[in-house]
Protein backbone atom coordinates (compact mmCIF):
# COMPACT_ATOMS: atom_id res chain seq x y z
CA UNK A 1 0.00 0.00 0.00
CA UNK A 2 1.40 3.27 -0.60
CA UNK A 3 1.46 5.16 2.67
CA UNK A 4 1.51 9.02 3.03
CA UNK A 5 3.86 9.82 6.26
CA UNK A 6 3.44 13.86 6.85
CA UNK A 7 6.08 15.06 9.26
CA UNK A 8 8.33 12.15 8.32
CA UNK A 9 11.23 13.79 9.24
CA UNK A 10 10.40 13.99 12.83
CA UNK A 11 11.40 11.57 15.80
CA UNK A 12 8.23 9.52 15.49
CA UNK A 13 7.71 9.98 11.25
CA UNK A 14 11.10 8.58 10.88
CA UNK A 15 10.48 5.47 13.29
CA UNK A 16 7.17 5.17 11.84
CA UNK A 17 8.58 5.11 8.10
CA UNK A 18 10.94 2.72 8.54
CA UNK A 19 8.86 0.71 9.97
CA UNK A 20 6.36 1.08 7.16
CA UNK A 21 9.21 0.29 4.56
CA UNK A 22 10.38 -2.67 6.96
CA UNK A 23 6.82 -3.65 6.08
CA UNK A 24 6.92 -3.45 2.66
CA UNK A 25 5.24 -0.23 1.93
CA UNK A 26 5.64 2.51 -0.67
CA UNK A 27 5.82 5.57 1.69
CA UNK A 28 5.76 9.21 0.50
CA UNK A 29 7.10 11.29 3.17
CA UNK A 30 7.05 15.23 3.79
CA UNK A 31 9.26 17.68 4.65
CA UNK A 32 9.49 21.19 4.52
CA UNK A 33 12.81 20.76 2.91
CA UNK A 34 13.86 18.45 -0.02
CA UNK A 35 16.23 16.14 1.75
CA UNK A 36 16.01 12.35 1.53
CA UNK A 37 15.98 10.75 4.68
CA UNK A 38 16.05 7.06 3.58
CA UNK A 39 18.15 5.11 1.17
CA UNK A 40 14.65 3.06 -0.26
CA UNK A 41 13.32 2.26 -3.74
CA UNK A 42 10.07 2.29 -1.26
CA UNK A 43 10.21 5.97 -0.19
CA UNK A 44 10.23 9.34 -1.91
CA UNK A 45 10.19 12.79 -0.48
CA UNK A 46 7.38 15.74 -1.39
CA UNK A 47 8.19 19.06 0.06
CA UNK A 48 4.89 20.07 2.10
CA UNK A 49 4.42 23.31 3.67
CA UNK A 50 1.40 22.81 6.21
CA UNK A 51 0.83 26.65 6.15
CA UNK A 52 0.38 26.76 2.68
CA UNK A 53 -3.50 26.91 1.34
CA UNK A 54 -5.60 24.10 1.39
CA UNK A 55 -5.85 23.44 -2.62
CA UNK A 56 -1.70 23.87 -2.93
CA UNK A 57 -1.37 20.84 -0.22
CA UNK A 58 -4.15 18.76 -2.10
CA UNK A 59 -2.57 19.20 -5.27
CA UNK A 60 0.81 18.04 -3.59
CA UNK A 61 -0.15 14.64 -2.59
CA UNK A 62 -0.41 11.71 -4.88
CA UNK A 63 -3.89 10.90 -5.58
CA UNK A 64 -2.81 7.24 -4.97
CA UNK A 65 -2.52 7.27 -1.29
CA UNK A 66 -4.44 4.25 0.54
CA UNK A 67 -3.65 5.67 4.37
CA UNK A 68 -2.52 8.89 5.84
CA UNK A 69 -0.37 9.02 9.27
CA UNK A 70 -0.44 12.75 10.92
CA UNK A 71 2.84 12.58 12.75
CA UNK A 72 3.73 16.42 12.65
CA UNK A 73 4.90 18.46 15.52
């Protein structure tokens, strides 16, 4: 399942993403930066600004998506 992680750069998004790719998982993480946090076919990064207006974030995420985690501080 692909698997949007948004604060994936955080203490618990990065436990939770590796666990997710551990798993098997296609995980999209966010960032408000464009690094890449993990060395997986499995995982890209999508810079997300949370502040930014509602119809900029929608258009930001994959439409493919199955589950959303909320992990941001």
């Amino acid at each position: 399942m692909k698997v949007l992680v948004i604060g994936s750069t955080g203490r618990v998004g990065r436990l939770l993403t590796e666990k997710l790719l551990e798993q098997g998982h296609t995980v999209v993480g966010t960032s408000r930066g464009e690094e890449r946090l993990f060395e997986s076919d499995n995982y890209s990064p999508i810079n997300l600004n949370l502040l930014d207006d509602i119809k900029d974030i929608v258009n930001t995420v994959p439409s493919d998506v199955g589950a959303v985690y909320f992990v941001s501080g």
